[in-house]
Protein backbone atom coordinates (compact mmCIF):
# COMPACT_ATOMS: atom_id res chain seq x y z
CA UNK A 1 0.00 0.00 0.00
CA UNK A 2 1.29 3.43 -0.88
CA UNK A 3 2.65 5.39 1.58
CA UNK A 4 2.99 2.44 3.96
CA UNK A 5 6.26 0.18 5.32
CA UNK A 6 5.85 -2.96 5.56
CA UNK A 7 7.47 -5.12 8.22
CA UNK A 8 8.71 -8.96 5.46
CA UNK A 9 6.81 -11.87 6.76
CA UNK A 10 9.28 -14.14 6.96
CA UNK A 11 8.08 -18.24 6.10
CA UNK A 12 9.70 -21.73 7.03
CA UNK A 13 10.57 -24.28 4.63
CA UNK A 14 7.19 -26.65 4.03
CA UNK A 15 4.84 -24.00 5.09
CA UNK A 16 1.43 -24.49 3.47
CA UNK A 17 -0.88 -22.80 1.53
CA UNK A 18 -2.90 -22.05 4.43
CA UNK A 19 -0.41 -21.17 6.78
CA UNK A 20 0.56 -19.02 3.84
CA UNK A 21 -2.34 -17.11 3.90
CA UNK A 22 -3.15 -16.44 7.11
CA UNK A 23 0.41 -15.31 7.34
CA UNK A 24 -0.14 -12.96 4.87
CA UNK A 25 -3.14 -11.40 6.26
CA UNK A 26 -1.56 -10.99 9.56
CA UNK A 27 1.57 -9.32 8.28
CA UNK A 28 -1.11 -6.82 6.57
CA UNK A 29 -3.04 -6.18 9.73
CA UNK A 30 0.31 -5.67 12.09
CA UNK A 31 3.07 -5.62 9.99
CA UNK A 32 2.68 -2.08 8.42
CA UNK A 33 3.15 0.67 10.18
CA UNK A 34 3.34 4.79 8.29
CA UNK A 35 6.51 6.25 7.84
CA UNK A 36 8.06 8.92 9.76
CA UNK A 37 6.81 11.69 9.41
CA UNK A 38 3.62 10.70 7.05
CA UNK A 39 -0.09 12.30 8.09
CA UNK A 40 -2.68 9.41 9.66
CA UNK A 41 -5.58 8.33 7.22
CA UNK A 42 -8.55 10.62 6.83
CA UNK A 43 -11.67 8.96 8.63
CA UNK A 44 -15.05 9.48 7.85
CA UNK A 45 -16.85 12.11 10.53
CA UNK A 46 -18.60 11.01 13.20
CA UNK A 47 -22.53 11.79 12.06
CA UNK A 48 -23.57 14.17 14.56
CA UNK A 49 -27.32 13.71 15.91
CA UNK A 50 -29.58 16.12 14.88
CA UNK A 51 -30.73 18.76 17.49
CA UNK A 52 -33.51 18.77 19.41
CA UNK A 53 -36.63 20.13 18.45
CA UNK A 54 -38.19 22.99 20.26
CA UNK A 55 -41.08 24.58 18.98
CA UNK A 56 -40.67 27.21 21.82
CA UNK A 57 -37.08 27.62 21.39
CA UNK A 58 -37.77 31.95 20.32
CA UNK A 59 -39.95 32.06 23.44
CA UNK A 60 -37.67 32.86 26.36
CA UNK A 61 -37.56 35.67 28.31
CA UNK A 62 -35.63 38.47 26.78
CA UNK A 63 -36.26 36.95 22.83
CA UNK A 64 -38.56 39.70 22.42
CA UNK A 65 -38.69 41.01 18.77
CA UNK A 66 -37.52 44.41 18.42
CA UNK A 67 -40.63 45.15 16.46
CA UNK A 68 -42.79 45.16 19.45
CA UNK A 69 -39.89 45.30 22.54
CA UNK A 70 -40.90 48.74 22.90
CA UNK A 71 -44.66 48.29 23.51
CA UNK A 72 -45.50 48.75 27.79
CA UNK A 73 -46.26 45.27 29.14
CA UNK A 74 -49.99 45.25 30.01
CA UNK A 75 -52.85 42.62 30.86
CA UNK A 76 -55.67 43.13 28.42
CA UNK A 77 -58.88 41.43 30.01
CA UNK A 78 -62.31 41.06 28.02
CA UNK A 79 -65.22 41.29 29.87
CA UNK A 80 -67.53 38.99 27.73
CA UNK A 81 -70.46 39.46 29.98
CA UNK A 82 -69.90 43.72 30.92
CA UNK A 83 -69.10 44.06 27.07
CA UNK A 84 -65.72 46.00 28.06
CA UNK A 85 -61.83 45.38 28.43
CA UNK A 86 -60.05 46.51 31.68
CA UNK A 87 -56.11 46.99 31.23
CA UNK A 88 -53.94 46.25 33.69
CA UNK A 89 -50.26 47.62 34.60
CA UNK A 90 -48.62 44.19 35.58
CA UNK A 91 -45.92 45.45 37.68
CA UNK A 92 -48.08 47.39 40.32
CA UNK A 93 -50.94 45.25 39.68
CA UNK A 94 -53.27 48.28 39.16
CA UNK A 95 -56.44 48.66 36.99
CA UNK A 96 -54.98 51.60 34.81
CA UNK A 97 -57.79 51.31 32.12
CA UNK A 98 -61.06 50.60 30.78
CA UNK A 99 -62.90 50.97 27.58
CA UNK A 100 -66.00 49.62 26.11
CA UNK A 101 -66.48 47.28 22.90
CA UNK A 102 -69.69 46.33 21.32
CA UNK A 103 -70.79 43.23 22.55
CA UNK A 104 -69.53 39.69 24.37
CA UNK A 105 -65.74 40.24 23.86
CA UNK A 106 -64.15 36.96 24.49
CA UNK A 107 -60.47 37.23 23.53
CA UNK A 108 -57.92 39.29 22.81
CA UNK A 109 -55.39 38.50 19.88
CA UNK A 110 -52.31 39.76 19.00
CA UNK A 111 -51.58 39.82 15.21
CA UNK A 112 -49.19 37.94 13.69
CA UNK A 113 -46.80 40.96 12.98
CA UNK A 114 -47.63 42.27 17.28
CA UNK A 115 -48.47 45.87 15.60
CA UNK A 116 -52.41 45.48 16.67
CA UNK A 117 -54.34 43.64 19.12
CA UNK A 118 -57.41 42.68 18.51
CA UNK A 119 -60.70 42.52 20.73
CA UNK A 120 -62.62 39.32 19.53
CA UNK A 121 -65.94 41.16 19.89
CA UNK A 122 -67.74 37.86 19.04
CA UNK A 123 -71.72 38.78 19.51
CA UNK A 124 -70.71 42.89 17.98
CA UNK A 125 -69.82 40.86 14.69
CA UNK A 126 -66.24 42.71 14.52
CA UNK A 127 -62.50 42.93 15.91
CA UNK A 128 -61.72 46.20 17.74
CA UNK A 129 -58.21 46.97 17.07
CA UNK A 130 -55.62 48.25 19.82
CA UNK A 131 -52.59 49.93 19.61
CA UNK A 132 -50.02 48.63 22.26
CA UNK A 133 -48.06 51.33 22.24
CA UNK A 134 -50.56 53.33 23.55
CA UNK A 135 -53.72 50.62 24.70
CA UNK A 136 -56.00 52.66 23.21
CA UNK A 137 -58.60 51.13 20.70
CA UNK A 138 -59.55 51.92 17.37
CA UNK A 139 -62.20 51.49 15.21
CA UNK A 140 -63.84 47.94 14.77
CA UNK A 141 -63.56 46.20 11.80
CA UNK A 142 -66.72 44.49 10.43
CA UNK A 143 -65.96 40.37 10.65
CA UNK A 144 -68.67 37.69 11.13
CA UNK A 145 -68.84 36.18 14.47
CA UNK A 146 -65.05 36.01 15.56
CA UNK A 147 -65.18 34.22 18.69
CA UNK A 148 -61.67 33.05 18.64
CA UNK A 149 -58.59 34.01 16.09
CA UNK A 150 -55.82 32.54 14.58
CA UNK A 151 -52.48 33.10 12.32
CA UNK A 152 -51.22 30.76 10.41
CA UNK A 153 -47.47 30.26 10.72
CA UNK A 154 -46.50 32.05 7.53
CA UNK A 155 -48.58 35.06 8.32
CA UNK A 156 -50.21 34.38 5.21
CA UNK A 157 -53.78 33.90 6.58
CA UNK A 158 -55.82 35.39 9.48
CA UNK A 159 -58.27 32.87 10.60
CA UNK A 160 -61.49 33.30 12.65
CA UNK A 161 -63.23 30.62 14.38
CA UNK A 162 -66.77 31.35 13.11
CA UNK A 163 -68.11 28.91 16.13
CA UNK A 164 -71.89 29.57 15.52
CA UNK A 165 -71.43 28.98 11.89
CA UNK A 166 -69.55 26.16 11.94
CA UNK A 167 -66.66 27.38 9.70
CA UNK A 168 -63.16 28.96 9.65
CA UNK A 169 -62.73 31.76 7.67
CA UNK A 170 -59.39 32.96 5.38
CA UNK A 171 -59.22 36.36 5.76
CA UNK A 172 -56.57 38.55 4.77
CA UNK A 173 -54.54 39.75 8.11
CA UNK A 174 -54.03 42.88 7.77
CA UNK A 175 -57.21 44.23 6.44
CA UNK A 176 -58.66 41.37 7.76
CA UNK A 177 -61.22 40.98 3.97
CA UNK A 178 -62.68 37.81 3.52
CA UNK A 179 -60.95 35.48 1.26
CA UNK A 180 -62.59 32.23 1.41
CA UNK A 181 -64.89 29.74 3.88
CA UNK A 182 -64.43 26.61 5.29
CA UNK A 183 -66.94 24.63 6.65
CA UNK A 184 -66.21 22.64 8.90
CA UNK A 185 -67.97 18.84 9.84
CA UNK A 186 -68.30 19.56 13.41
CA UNK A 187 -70.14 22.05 16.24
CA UNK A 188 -68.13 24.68 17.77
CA UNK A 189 -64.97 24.96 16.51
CA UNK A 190 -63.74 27.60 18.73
CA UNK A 191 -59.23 26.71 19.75
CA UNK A 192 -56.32 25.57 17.15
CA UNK A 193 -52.58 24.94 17.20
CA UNK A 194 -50.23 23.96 14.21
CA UNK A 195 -48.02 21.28 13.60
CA UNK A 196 -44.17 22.34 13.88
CA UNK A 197 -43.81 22.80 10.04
CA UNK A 198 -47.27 24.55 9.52
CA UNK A 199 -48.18 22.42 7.00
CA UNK A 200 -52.02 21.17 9.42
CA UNK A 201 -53.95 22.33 12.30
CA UNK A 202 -55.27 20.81 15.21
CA UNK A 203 -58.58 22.63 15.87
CA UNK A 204 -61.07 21.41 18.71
CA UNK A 205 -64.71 21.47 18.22
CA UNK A 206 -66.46 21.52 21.73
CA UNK A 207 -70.30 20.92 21.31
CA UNK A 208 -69.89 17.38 18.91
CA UNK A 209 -66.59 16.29 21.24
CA UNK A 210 -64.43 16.41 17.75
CA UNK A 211 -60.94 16.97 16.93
CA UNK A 212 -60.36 18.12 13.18
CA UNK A 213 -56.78 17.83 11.30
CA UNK A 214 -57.01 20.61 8.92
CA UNK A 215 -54.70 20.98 5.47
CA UNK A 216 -53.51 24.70 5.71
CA UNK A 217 -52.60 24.29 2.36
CA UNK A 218 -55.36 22.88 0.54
CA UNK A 219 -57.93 24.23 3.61
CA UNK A 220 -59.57 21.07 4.05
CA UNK A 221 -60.17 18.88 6.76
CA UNK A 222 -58.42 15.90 6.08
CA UNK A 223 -59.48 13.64 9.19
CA UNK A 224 -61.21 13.82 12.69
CA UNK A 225 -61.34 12.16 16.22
CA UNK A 226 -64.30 11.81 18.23
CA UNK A 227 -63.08 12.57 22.08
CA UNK A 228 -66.22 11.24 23.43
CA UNK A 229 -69.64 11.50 24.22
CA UNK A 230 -70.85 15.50 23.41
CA UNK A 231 -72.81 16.85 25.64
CA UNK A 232 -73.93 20.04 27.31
CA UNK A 233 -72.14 20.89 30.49
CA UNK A 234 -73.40 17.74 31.33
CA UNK A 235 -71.17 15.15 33.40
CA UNK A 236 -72.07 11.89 31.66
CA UNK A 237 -70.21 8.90 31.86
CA UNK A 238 -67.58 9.26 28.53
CA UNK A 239 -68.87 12.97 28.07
CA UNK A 240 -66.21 14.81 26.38
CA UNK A 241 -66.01 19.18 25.75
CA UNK A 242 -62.70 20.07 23.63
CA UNK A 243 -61.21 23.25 24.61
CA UNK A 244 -57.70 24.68 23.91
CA UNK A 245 -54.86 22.84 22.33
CA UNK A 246 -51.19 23.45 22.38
CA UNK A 247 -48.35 21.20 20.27
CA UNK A 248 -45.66 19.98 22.47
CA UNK A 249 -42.16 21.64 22.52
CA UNK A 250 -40.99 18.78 20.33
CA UNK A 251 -43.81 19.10 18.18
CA UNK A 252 -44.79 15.40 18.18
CA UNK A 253 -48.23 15.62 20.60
CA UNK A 254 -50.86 17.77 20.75
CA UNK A 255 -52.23 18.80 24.07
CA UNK A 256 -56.10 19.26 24.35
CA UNK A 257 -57.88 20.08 27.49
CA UNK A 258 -61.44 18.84 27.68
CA UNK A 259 -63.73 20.10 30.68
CA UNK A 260 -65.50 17.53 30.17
CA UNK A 261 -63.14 14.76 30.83
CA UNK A 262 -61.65 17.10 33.57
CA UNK A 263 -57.64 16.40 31.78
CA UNK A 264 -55.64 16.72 28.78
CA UNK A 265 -55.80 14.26 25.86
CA UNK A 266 -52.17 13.47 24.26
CA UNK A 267 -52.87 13.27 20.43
CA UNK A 268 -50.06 12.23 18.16
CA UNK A 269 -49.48 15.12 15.86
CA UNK A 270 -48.31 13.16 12.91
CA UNK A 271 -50.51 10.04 12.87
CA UNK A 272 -53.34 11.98 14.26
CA UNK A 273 -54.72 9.45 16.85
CA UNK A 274 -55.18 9.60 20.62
CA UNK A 275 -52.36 8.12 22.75
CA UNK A 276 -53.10 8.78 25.92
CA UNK A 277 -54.57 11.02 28.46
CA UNK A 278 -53.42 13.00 31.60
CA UNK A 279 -56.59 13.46 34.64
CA UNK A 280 -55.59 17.03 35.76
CA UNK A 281 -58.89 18.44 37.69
CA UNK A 282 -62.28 19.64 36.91
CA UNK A 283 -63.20 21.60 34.26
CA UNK A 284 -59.48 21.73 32.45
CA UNK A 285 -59.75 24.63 29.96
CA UNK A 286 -56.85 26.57 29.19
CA UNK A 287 -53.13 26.06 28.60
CA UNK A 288 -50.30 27.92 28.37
CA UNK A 289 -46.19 26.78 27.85
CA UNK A 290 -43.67 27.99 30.36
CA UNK A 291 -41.06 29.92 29.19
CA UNK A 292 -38.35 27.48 29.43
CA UNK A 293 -40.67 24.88 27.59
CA UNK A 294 -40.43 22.32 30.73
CA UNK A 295 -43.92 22.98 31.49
CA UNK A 296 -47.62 23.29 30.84
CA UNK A 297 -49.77 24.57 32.84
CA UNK A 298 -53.29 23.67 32.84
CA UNK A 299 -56.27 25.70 34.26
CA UNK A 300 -59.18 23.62 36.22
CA UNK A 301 -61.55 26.03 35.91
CA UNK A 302 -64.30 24.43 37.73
CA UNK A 303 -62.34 23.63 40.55
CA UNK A 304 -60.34 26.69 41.00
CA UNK A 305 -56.88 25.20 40.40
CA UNK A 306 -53.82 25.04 38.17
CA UNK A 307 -52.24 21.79 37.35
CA UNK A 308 -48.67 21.39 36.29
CA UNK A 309 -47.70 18.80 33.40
CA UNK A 310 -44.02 18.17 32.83
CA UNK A 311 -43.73 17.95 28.76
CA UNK A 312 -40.89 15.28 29.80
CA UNK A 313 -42.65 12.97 31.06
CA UNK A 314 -45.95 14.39 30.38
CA UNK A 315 -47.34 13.32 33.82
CA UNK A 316 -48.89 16.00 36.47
CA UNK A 317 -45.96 17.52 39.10
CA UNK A 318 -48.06 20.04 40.88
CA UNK A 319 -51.34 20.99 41.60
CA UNK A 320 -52.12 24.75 42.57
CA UNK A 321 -54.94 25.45 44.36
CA UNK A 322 -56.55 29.22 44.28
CA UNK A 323 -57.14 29.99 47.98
CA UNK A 324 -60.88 30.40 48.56
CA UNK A 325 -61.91 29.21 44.69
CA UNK A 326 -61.90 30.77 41.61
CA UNK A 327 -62.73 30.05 38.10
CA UNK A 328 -59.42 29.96 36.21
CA UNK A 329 -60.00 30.07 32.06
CA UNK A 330 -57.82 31.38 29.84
CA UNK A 331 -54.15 33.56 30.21
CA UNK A 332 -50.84 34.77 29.41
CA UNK A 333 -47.42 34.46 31.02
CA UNK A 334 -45.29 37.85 32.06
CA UNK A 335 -42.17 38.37 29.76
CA UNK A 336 -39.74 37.40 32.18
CA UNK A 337 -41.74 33.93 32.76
CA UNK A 338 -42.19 34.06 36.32
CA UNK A 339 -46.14 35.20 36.72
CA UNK A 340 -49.24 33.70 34.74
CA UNK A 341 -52.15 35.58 34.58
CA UNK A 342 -55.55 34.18 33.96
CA UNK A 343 -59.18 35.49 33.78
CA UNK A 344 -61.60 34.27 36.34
CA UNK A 345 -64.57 33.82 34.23
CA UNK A 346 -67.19 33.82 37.01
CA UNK A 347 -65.84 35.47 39.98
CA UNK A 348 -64.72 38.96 38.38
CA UNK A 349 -61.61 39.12 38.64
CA UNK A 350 -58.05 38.30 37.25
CA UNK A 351 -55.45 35.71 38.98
CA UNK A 352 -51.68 36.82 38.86
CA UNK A 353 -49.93 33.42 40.03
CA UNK A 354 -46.20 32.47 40.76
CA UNK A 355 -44.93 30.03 37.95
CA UNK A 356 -42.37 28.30 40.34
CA UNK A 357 -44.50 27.64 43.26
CA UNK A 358 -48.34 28.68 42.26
CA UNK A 359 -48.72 30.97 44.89
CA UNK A 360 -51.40 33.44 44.87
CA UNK A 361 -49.61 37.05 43.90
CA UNK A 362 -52.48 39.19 43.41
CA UNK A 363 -56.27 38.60 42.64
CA UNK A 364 -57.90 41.91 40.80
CA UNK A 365 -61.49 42.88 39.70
CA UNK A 366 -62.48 43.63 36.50
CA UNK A 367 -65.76 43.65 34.68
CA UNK A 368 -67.79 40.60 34.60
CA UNK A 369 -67.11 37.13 32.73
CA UNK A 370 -63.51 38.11 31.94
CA UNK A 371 -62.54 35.23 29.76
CA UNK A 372 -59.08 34.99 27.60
CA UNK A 373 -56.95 37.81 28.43
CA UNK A 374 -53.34 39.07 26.83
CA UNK A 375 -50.54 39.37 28.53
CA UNK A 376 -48.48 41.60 26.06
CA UNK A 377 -45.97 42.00 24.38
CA UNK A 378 -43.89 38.43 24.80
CA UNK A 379 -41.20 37.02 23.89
CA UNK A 380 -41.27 35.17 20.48
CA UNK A 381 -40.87 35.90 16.53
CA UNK A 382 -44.48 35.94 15.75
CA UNK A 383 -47.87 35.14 17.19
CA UNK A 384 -49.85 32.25 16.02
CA UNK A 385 -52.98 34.40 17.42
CA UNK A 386 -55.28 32.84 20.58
CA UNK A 387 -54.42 35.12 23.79
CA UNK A 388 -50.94 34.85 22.58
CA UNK A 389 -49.34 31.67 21.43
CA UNK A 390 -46.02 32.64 19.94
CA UNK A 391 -43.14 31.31 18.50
């Protein structure tokens, strides 16, 4: 072999041929040796294993984009039932604002860009903008029945969950002009979250106890998953009520909680099929990823808790209960990750609770039925829409 010296094998009279061989061979595997001086043989790299997928990975305190880092950090609660939205100053915990909308506001949205929030003013028919730079609102802008609102990944589409209708709609985001209708094979579609590529949706559809997997693409539903028995409020034995749903930091499950059920169904994001479920405490509504991705949090809003899942090992490490009760729904976590915020839909007021331990930092009224606040701006590239899921 070039480059090589070789130590001579040296033989004995009447060897034979198969002495002769393995001689051979073993003279090539230890009697060679590279000359002084000569560089070692090039090996092939050692493959490196891809990193870890995190979803979240833009979401962490300080990953702010510049576009809205400016913007005061407020808590933006609708009052679905005293048709206004109370603003909060999350650092002193003070009401420092009010103003009314049209009629049952249920969430507030940032946009995909963060330059406007928008007031899901579902029974006014329209979105009443706000600018955070200043939390003042605008004019509303005419849109059918927007009880909930989405962005798809690409910022190409606004969508709002037209829940008594039974359809999504495409609508430009900025101006917010219809561009096309799906309907939808299910009753009150209403919460969504996308796969880690954007290519489908996972949207929940509360009153028939339906998961759909939706083509973003093509706008289609493409398959669905019955979570149980529908049913009215009702706790029936296998009664089932699909609420919000969040895709895992490694983007291979989707969480949905069900109040119903009273936990959080695991649903495989690629093969679309249940694979397990987590019991977490009555009423399980909304949910919201910790800033570090380790955790999500889970609010029991008939019980007046907050469970913690670990997206590990996706099994409960903590439950947090509200001293004296309270009716947890839907929320936002601070910029710097350490409080969560949620609307208490039936007691008037808004929670402000310690991440790391649950305890009880502040509880605030507002108007009545608050229901899925915004805790803004956040940390993240863009906003997929809801009260703020970002990425």
């Amino acid at each position: 072999m070039r480059g090589l010296r070789c130590s001579p094998v040296r033989l004995s009279t009447g060897t034979t041929g198969a002495a002769l061989v393995m001689a051979l061979i073993a003279g090539a595997a230890v009697g060679c040796s590279s000359p002084p001086g000569a560089r070692p043989r090039a090996t092939a790299p050692t493959a490196r294993p891809p990193a870890p997928v995190n979803v979240y990975a833009h979401i962490r305190p300080g990953m702010i984009n510049p576009k809205w880092r400016g913007d005061p950090v407020r808590v933006y609660v609708p009052n679905s039932v005293s048709n206004t939205v109370t603003v909060i100053n999350p650092q002193t915990y003070k009401v420092i604002g009010q103003f009314p909308v049209g009629a049952q506001p249920n969430h507030v949205t940032p946009s995909w860009d963060g330059s406007v929030l928008f007031v899901n003013d579902t029974a006014g028919n329209s979105l009443v903008p706000i600018n955070p730079a200043t939390g003042r609102p605008g004019a509303p802008v005419p849109v059918t029945d927007p009880y909930n609102l989405y962005f798809t990944p690409d910022g190409r589409y606004a969508l709002v969950m037209a829940e008594a209708f039974n359809r999504i709609d495409f609508r430009d985001p900025h101006t917010m002009r219809l561009l096309s209708s799906m309907s939808v094979p299910c009753a009150g579609v209403n919460h969504m979250d996308f796969t880690a590529d954007g290519r489908y949706a996972v949207a929940s559809c509360e009153f028939s106890a339906q998961l759909l997997y939706i083509d973003v693409r093509s706008h289609k539903v493409t398959a669905s998953i019955r979570t149980g028995v529908p049913t009215d409020m009702m706790r029936i034995p296998g009664g089932s009520m699909p609420q919000d749903v969040r895709l895992s930091p490694d983007g291979k499950i989707f969480y949905v909680a069900d109040m119903i059920a009273d936990g959080v169904w695991l649903i495989d994001a690629t093969r679309f099929r249940e694979i397990g479920f987590i019991h977490t405490g009555r009423g399980a509504h909304g949910l919201l990823v910790s800033r570090d991705a380790r955790y999500v949090f889970v609010s029991n809003r008939n019980e007046g808790s907050v469970s913690v899942i670990s997206t590990a090992t996706n099994a409960v490490v903590h439950t947090w209960r509200i001293p004296g009760g309270g009716s947890p729904d839907m929320g936002g976590i601070t910029p710097d990750g350490k409080v969560m915020w949620w609307g208490g839909r039936y007691n008037g007021v808004v929670y402000a609770m310690s991440t790391t331990d649950g305890r009880l930092i502040a509880k605030i009224p507002v108007g009545a039925g608050p229901h899925g606040l915004c805790v803004f701006p956040q940390p993240g590239r863009y906003s997929l829409g809801h009260t703020g899921n970002f990425r």
